[in-house]
Protein backbone atom coordinates (compact mmCIF):
# COMPACT_ATOMS: atom_id res chain seq x y z
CA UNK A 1 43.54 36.17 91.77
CA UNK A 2 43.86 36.53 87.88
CA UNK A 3 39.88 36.02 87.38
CA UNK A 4 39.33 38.57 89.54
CA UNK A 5 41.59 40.94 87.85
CA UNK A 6 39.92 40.44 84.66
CA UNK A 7 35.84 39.99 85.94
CA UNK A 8 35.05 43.40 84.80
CA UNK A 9 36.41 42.63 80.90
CA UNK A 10 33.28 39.88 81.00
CA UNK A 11 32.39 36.55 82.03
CA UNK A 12 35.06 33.94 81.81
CA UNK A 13 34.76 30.69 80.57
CA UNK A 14 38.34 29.06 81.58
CA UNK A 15 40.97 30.22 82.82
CA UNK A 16 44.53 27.68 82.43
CA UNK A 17 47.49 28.62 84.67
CA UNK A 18 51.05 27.02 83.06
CA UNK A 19 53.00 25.28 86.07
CA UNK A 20 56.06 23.09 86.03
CA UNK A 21 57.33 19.69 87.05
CA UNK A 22 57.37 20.72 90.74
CA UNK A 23 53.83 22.84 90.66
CA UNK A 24 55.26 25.92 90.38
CA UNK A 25 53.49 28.87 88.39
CA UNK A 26 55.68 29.36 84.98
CA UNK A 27 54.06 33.12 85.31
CA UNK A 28 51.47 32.96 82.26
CA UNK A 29 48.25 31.89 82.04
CA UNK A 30 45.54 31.21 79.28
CA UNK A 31 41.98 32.74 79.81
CA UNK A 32 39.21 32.17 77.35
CA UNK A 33 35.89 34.59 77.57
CA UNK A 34 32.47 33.50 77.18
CA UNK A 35 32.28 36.60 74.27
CA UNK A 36 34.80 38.15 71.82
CA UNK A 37 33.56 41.50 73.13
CA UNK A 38 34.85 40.32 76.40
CA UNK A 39 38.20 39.23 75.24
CA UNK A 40 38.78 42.77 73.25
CA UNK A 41 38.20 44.41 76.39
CA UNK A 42 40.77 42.10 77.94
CA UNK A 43 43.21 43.52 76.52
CA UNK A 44 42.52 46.74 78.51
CA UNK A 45 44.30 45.62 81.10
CA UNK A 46 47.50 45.05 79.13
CA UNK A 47 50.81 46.76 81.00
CA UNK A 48 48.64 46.74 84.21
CA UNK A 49 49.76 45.30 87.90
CA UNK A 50 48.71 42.19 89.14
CA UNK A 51 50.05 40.67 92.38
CA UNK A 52 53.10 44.18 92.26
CA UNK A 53 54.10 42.50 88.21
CA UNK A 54 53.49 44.25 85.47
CA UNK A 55 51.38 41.36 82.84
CA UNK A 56 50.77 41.31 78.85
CA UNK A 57 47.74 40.85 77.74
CA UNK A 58 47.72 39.14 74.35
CA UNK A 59 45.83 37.11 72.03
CA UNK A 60 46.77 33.16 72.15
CA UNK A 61 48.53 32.04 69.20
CA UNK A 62 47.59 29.66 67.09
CA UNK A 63 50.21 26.45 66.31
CA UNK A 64 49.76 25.87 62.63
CA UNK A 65 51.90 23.13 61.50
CA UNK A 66 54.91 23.35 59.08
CA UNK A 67 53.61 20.52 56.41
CA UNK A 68 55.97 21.74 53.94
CA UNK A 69 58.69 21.50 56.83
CA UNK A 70 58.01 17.37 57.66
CA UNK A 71 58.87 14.42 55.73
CA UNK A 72 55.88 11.67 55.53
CA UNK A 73 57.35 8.64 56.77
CA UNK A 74 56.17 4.87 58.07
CA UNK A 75 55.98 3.65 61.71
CA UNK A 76 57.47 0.24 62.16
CA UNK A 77 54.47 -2.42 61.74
CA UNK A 78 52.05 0.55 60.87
CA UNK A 79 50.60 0.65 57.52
CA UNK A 80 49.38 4.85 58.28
CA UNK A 81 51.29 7.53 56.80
CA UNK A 82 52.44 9.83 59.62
CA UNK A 83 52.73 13.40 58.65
């Protein structure tokens, strides 16, 4: 159902529905396009309907670590610092 709301942006490469403990849809999703051009055009479809909801469209994040944030420290028995 969500691929085929977004085949006309391009071709899609993956698409990664979020569900929890019992299976359950969360009600987001992760979709990655074979072409940037493709993913630009995703984001047509931002504030459209899908399945009577109205969806986002938005570029994943990306998680950069807080270094400055963590403390180096020593596993028991381990002789690699963990970061």
């Amino acid at each position: 159902m969500v691929e085929e709301h977004f085949k006309d942006c391009g071709q899609i490469t993956r698409t990664t529905i979020r569900t929890g403990p019992t299976g359950k849809p969360l009600g987001y999703a992760y979709m990655e396009f074979a072409t940037m051009e493709a993913a630009i055009r995703s984001k047509g479809k931002n504030e459209t309907l899908l399945m009577g909801r109205q969806i986002t469209v938005m570029q994943k994040r990306k998680n950069l670590p807080k270094l400055k944030d963590r403390k180096p420290h020593m596993r028991s028995g381990s002789q690699n610092m963990m970061m």
